[in-house]
PDB file of N, CA and C in Angstrom:
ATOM      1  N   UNK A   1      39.827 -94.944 -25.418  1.00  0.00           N
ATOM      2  CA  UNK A   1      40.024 -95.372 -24.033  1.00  0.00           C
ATOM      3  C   UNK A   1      38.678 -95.494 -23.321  1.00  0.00           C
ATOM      4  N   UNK A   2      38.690 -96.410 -22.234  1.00  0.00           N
ATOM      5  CA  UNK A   2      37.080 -96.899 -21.539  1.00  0.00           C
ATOM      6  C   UNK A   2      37.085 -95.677 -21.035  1.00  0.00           C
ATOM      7  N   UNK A   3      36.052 -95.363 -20.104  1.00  0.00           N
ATOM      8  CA  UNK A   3      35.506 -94.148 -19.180  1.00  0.00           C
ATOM      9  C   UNK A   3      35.668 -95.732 -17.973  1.00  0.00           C
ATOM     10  N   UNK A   4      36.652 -94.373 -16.642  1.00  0.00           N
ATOM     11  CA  UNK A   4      36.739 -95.494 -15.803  1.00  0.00           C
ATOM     12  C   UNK A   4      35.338 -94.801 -14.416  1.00  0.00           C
ATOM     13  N   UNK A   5      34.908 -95.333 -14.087  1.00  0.00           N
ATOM     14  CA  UNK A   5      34.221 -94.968 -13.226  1.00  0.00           C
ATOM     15  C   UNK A   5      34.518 -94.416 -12.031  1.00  0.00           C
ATOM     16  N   UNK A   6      34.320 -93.572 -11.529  1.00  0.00           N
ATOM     17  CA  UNK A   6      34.646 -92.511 -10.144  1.00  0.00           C
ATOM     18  C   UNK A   6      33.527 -92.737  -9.104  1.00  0.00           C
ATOM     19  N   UNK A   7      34.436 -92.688  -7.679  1.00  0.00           N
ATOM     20  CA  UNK A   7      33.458 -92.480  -6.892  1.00  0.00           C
ATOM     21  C   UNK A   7      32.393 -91.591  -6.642  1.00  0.00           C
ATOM     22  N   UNK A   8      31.222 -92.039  -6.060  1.00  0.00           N
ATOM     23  CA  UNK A   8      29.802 -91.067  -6.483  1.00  0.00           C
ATOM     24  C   UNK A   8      29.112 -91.295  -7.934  1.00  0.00           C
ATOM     25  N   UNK A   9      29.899 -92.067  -8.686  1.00  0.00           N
ATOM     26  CA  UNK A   9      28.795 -92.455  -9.953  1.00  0.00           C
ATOM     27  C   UNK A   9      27.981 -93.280 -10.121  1.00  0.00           C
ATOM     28  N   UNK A  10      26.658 -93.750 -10.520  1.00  0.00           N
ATOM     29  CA  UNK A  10      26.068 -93.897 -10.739  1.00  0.00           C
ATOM     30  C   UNK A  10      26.213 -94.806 -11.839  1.00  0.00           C
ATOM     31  N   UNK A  11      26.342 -96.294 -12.387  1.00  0.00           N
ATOM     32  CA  UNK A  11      26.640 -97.028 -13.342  1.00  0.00           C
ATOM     33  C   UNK A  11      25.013 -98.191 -13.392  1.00  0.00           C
ATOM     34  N   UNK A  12      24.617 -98.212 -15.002  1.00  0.00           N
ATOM     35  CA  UNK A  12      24.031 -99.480 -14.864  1.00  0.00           C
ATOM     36  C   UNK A  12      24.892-100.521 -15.280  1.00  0.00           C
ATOM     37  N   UNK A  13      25.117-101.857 -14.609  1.00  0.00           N
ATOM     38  CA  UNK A  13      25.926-102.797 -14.614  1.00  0.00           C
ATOM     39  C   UNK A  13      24.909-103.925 -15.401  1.00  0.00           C
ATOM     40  N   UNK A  14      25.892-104.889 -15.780  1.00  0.00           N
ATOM     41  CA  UNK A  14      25.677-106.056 -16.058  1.00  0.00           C
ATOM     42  C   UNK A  14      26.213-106.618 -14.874  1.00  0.00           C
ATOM     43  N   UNK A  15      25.960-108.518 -14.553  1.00  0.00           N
ATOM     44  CA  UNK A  15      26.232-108.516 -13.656  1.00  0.00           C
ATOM     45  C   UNK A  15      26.616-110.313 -14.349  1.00  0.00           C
ATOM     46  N   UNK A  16      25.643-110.375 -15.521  1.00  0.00           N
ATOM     47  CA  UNK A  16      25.745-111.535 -16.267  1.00  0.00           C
ATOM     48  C   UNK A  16      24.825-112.559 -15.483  1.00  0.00           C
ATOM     49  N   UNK A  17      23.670-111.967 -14.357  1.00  0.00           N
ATOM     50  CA  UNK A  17      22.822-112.636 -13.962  1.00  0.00           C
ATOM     51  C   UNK A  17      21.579-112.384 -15.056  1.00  0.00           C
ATOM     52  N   UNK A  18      20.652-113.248 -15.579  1.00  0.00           N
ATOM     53  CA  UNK A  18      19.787-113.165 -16.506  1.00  0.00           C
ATOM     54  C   UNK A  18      18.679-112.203 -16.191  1.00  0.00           C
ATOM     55  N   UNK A  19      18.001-111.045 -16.539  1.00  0.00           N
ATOM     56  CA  UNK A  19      16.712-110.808 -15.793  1.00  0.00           C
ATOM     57  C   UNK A  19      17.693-109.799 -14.982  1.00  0.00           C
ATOM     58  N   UNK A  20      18.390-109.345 -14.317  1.00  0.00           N
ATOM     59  CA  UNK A  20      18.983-108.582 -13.608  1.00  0.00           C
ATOM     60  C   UNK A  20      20.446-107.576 -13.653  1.00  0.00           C
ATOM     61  N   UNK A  21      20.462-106.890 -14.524  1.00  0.00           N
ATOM     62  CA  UNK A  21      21.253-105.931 -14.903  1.00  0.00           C
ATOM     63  C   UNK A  21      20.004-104.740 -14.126  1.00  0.00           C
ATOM     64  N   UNK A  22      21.571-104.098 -13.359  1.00  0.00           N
ATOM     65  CA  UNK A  22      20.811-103.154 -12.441  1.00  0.00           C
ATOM     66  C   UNK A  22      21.900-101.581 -12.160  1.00  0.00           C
ATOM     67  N   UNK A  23      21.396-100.810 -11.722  1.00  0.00           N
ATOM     68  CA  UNK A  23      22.547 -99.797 -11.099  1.00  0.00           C
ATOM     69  C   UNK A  23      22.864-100.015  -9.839  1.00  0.00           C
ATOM     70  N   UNK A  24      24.040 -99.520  -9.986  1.00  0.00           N
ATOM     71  CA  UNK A  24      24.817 -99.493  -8.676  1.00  0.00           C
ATOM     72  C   UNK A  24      25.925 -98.160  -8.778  1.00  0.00           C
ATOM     73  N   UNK A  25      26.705 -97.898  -7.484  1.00  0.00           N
ATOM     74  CA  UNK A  25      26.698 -96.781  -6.860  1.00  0.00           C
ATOM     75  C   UNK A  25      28.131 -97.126  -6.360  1.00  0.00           C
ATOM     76  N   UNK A  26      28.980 -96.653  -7.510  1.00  0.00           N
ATOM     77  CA  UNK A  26      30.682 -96.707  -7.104  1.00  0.00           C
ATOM     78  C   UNK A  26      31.082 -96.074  -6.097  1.00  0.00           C
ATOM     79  N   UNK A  27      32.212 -96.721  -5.319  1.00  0.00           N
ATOM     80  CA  UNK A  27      32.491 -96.616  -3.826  1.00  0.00           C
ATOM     81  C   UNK A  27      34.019 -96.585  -4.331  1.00  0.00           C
ATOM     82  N   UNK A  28      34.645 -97.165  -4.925  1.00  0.00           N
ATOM     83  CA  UNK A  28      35.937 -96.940  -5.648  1.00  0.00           C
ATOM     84  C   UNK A  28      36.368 -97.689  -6.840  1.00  0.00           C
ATOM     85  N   UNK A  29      37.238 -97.045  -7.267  1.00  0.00           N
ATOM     86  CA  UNK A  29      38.042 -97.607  -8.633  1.00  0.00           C
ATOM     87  C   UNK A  29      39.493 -96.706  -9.062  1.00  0.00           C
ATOM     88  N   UNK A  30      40.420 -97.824  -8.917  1.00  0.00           N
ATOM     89  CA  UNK A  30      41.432 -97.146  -9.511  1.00  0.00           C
ATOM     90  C   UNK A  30      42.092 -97.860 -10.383  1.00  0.00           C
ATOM     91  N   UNK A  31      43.029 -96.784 -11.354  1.00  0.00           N
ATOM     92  CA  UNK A  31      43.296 -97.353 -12.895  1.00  0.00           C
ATOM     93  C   UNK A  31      44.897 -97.624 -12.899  1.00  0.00           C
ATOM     94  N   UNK A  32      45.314 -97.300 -11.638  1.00  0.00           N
ATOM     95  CA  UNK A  32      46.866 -97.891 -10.935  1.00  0.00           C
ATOM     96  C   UNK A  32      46.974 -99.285 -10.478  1.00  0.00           C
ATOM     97  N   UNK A  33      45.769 -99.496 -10.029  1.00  0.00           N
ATOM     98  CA  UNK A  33      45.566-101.016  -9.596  1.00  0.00           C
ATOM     99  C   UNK A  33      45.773-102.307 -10.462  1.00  0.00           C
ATOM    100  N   UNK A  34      46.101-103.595 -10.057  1.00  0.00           N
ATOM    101  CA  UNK A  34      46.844-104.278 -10.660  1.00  0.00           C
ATOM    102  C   UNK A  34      45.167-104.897 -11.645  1.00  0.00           C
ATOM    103  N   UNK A  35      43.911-104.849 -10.982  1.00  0.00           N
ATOM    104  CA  UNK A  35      43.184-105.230 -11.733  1.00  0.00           C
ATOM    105  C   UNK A  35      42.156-104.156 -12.162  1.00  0.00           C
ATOM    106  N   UNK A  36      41.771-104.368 -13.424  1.00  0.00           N
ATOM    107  CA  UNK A  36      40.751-103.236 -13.643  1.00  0.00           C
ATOM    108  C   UNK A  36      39.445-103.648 -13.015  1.00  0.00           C
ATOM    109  N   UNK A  37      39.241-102.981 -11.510  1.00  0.00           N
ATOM    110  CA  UNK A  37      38.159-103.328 -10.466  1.00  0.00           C
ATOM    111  C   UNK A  37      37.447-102.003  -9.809  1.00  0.00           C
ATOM    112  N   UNK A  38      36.666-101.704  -9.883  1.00  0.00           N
ATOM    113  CA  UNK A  38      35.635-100.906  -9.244  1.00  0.00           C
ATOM    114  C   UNK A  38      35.004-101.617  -7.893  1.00  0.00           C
ATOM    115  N   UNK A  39      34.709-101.148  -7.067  1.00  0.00           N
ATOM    116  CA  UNK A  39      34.074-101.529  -6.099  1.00  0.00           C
ATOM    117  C   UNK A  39      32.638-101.020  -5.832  1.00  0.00           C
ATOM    118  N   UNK A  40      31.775-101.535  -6.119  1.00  0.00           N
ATOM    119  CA  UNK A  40      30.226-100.756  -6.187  1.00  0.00           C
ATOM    120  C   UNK A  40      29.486-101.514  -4.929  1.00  0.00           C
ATOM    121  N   UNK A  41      27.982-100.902  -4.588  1.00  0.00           N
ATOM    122  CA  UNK A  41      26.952-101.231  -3.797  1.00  0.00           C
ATOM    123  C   UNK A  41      25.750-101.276  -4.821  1.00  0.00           C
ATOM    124  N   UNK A  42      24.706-102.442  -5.324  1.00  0.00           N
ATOM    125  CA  UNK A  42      23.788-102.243  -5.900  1.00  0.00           C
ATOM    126  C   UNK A  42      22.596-101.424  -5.447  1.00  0.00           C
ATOM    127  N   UNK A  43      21.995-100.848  -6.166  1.00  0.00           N
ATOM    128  CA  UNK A  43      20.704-100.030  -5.901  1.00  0.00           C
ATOM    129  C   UNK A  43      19.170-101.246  -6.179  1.00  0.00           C
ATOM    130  N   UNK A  44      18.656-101.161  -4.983  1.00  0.00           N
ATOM    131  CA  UNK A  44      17.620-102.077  -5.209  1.00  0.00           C
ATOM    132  C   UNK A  44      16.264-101.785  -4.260  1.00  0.00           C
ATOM    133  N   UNK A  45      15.049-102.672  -4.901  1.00  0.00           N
ATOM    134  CA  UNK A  45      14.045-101.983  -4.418  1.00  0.00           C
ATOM    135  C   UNK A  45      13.354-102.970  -2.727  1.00  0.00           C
ATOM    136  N   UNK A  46      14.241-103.625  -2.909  1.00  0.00           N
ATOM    137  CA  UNK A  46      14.114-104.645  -1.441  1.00  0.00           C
ATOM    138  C   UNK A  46      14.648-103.774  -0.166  1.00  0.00           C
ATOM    139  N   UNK A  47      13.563-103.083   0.505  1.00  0.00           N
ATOM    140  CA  UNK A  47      14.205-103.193   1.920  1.00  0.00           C
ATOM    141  C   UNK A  47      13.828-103.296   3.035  1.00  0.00           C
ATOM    142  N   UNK A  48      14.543-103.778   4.305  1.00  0.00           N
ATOM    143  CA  UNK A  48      13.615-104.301   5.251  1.00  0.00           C
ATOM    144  C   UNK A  48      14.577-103.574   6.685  1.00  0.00           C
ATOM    145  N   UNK A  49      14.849-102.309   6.181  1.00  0.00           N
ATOM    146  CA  UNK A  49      14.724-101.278   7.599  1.00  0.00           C
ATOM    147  C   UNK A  49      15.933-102.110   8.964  1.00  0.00           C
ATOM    148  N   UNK A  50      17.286-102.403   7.981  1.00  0.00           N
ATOM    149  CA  UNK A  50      18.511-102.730   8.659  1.00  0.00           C
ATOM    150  C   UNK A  50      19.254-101.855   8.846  1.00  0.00           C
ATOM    151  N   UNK A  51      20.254-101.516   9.646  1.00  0.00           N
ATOM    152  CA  UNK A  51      21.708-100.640   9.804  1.00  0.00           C
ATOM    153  C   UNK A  51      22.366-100.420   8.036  1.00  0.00           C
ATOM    154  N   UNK A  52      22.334-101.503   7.643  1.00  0.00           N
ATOM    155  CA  UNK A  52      22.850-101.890   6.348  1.00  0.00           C
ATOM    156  C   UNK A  52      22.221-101.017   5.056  1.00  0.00           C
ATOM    157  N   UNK A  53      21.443-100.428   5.148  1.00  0.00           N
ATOM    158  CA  UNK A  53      20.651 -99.923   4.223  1.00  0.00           C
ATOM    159  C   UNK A  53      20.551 -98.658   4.370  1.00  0.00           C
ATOM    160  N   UNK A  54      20.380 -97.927   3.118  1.00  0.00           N
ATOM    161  CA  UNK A  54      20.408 -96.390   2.642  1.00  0.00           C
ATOM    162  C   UNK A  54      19.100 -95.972   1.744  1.00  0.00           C
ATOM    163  N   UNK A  55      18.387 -95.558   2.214  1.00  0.00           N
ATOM    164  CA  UNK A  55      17.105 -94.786   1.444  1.00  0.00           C
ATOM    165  C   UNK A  55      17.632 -93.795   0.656  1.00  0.00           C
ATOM    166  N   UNK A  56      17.215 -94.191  -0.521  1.00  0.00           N
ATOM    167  CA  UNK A  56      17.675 -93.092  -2.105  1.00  0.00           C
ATOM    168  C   UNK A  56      16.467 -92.131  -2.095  1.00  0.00           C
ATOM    169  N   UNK A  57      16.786 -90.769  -2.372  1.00  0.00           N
ATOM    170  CA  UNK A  57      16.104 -90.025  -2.460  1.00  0.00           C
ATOM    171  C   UNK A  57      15.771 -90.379  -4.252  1.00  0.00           C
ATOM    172  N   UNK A  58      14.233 -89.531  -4.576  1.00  0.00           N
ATOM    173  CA  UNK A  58      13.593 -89.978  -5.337  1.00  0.00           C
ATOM    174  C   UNK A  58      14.115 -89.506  -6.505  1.00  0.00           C
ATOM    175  N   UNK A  59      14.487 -90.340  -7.566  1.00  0.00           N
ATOM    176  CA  UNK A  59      15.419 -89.364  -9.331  1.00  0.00           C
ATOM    177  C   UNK A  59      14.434 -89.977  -9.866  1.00  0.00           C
ATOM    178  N   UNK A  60      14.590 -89.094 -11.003  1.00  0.00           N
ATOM    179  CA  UNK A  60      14.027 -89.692 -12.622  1.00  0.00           C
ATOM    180  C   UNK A  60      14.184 -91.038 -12.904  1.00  0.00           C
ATOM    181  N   UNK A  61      15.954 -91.353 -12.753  1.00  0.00           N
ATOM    182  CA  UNK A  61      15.891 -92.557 -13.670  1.00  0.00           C
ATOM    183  C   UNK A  61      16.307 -93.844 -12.621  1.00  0.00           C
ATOM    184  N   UNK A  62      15.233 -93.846 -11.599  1.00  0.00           N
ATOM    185  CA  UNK A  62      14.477 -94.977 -10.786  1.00  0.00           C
ATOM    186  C   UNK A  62      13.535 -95.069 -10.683  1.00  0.00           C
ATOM    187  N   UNK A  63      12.569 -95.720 -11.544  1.00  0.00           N
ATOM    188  CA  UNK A  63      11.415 -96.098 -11.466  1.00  0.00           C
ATOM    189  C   UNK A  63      10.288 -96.144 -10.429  1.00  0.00           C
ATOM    190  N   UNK A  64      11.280 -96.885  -9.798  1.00  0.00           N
ATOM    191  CA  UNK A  64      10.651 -97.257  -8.138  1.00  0.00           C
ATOM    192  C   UNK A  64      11.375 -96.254  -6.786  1.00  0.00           C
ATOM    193  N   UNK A  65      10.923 -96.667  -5.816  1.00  0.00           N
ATOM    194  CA  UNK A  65      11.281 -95.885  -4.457  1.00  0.00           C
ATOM    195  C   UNK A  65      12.247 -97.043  -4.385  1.00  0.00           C
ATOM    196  N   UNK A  66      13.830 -96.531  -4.366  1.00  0.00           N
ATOM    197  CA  UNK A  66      15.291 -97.464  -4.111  1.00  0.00           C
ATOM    198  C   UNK A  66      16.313 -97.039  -2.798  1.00  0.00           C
ATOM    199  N   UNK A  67      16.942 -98.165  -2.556  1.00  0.00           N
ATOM    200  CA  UNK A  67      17.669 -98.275  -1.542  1.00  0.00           C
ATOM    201  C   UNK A  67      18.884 -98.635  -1.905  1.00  0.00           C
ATOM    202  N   UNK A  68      19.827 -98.671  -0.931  1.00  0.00           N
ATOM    203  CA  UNK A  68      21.522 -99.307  -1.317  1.00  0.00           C
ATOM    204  C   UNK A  68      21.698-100.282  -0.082  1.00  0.00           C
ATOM    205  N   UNK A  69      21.764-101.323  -0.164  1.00  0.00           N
ATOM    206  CA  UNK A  69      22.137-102.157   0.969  1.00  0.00           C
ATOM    207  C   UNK A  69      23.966-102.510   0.819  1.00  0.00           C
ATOM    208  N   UNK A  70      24.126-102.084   1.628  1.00  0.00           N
ATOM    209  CA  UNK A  70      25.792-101.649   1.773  1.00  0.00           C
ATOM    210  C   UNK A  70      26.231-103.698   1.695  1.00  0.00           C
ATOM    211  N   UNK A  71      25.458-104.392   2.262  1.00  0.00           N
ATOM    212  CA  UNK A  71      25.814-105.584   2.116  1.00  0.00           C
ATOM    213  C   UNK A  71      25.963-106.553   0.784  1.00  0.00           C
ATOM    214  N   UNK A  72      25.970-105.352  -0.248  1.00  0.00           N
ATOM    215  CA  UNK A  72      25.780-105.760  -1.905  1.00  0.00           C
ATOM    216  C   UNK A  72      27.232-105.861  -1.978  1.00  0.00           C
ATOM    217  N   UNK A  73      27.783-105.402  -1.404  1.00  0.00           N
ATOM    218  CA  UNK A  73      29.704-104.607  -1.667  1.00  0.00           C
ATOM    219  C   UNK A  73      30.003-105.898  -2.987  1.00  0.00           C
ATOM    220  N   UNK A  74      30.285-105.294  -3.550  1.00  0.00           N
ATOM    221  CA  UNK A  74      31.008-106.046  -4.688  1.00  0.00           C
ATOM    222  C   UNK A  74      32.282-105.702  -5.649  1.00  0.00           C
ATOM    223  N   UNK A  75      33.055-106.631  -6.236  1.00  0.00           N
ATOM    224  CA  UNK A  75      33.911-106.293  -6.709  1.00  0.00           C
ATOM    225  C   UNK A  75      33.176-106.246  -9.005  1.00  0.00           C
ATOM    226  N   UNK A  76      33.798-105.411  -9.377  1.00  0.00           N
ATOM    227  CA  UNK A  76      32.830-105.236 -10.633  1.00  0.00           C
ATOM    228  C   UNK A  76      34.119-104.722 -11.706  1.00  0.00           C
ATOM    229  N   UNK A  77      33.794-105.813 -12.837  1.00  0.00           N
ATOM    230  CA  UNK A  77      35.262-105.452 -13.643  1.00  0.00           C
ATOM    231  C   UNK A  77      34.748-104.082 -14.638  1.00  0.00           C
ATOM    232  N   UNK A  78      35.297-103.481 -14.983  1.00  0.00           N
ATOM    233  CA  UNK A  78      35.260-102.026 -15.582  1.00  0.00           C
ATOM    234  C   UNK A  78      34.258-102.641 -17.155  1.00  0.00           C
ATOM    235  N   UNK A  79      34.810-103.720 -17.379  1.00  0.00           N
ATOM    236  CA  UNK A  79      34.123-103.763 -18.963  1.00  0.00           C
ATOM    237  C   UNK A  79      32.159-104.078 -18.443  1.00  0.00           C
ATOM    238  N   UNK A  80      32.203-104.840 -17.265  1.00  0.00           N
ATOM    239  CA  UNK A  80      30.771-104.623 -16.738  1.00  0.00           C
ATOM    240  C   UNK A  80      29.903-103.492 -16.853  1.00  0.00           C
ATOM    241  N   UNK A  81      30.371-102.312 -16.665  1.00  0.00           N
ATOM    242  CA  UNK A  81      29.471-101.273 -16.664  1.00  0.00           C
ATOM    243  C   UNK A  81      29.128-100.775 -17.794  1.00  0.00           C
ATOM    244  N   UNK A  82      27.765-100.376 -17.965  1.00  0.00           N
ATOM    245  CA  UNK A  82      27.025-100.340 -19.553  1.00  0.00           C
ATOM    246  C   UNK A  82      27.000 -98.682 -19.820  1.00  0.00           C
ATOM    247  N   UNK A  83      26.267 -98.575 -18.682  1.00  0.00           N
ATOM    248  CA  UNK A  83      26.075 -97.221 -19.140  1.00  0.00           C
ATOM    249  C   UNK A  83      25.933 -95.954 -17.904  1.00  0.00           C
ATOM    250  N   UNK A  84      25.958 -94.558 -17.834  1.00  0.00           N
ATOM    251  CA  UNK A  84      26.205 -93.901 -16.755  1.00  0.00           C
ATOM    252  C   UNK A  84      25.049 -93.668 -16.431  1.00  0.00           C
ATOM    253  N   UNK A  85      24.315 -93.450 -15.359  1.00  0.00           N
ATOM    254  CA  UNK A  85      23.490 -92.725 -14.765  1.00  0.00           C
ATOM    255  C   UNK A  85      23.188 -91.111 -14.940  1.00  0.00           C
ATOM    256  N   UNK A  86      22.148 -91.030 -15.815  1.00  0.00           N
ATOM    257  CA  UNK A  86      22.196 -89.257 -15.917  1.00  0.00           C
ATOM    258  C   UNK A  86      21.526 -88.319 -14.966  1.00  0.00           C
ATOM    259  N   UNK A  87      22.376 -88.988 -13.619  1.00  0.00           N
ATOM    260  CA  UNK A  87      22.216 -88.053 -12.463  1.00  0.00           C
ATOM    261  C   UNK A  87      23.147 -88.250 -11.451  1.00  0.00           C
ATOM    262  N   UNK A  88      23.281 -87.898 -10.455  1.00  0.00           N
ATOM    263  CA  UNK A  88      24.320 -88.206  -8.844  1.00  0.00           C
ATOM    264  C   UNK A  88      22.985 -88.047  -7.935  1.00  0.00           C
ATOM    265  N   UNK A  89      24.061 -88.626  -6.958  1.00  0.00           N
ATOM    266  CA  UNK A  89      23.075 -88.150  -5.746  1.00  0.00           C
ATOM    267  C   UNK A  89      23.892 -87.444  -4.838  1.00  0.00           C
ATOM    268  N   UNK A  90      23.220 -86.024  -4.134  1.00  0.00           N
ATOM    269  CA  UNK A  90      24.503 -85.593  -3.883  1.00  0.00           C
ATOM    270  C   UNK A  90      25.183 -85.894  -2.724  1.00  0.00           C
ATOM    271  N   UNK A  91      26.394 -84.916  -2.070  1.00  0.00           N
ATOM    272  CA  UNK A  91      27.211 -85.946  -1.281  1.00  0.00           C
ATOM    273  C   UNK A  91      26.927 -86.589   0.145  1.00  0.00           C
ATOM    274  N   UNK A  92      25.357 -85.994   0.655  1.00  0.00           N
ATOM    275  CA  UNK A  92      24.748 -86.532   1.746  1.00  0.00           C
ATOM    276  C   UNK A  92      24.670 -88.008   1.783  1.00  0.00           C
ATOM    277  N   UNK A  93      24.265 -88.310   0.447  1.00  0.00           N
ATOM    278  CA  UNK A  93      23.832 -89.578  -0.041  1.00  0.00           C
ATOM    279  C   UNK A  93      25.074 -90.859   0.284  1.00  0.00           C
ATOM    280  N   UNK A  94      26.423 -90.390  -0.304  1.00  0.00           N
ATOM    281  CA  UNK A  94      26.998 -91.134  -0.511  1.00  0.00           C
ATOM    282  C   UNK A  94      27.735 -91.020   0.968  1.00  0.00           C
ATOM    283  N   UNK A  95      28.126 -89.850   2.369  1.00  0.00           N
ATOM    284  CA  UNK A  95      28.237 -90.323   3.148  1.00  0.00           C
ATOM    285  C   UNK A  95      27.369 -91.238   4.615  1.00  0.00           C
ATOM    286  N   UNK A  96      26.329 -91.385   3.827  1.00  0.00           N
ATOM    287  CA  UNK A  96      25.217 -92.232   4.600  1.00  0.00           C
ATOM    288  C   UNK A  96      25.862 -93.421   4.340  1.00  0.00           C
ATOM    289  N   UNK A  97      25.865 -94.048   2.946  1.00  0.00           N
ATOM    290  CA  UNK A  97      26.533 -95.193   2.657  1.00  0.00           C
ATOM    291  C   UNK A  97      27.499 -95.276   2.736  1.00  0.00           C
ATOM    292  N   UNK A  98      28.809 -94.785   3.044  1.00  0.00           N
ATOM    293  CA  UNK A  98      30.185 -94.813   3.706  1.00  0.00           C
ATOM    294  C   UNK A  98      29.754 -95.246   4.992  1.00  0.00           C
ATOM    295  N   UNK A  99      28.524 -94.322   5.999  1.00  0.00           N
ATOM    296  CA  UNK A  99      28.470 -95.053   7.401  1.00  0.00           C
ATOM    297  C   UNK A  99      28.457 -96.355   7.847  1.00  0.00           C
ATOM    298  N   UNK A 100      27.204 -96.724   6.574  1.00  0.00           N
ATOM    299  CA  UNK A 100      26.445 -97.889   6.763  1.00  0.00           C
ATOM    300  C   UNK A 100      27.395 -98.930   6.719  1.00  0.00           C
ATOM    301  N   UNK A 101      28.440 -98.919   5.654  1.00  0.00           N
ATOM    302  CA  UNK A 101      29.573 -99.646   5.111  1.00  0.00           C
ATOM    303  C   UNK A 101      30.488 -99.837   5.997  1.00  0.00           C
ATOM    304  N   UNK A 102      30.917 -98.992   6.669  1.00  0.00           N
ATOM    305  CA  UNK A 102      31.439 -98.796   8.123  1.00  0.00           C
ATOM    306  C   UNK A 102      31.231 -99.609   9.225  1.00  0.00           C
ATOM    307  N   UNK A 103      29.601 -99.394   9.319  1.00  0.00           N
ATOM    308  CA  UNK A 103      28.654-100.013  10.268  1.00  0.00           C
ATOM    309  C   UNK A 103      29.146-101.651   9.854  1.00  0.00           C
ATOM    310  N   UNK A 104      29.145-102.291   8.763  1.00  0.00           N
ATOM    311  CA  UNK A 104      28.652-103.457   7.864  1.00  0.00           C
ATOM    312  C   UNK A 104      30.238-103.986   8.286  1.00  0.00           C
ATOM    313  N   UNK A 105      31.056-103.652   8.054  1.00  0.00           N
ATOM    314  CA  UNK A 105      32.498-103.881   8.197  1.00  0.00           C
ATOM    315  C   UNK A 105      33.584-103.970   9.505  1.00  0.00           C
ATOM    316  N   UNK A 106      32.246-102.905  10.095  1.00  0.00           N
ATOM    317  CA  UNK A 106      33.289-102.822  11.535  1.00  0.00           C
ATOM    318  C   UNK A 106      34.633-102.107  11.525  1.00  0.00           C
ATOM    319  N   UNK A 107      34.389-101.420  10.642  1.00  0.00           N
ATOM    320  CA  UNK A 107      35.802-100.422  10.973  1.00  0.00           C
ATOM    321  C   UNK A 107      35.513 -98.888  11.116  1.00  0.00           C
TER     322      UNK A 107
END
């Protein structure tokens, strides 16, 4: 059976863009749902100091100084994700990006 991804994980994705397989930062997924869909935010090193954006505190396995721009929201099929992240960030992290997402959405 796949490993389905949980919120707060940490996935590197394919995305089937060339040059750009990246991590991103599950927001939900459920295995009741009619499609096998995760909902993630990519982690990236672009940022330019919007409402929309989340400063990642510094891990091992980011190279660079990274951000989450809540405006990534994407839908991501389960066979996409490659491999797990061998870390979290903990749960400060992920309700910053619930705000921002909030903020981004208007609800």
């Amino acid at each position: 059976m796949r490993t389905v991804p949980q919120p707060g994980d940490l996935w590197f994705i394919d995305l089937g863009v060339v040059g750009k397989p990246r991590y991103a930062l599950v927001l939900a997924a459920q295995t009741d749902a009619r499609l096998a869909l995760a909902s993630v935010v990519l982690i990236t090193t672009q940022f330019a100091a919007t409402p929309y954006e989340v400063t990642l505190p510094r891990v091992p396995w980011l190279a660079e100084q990274s951000y989450i721009n809540v405006q990534s929201l994407q839908p991501v099929k389960f066979t996409e994700f490659v491999r797990k992240a061998p870390g979290r960030f903990d749960a400060g992290v992920l309700s910053e990006v619930q705000t921002a997402l909030k903020a981004w959405l208007r609800i």
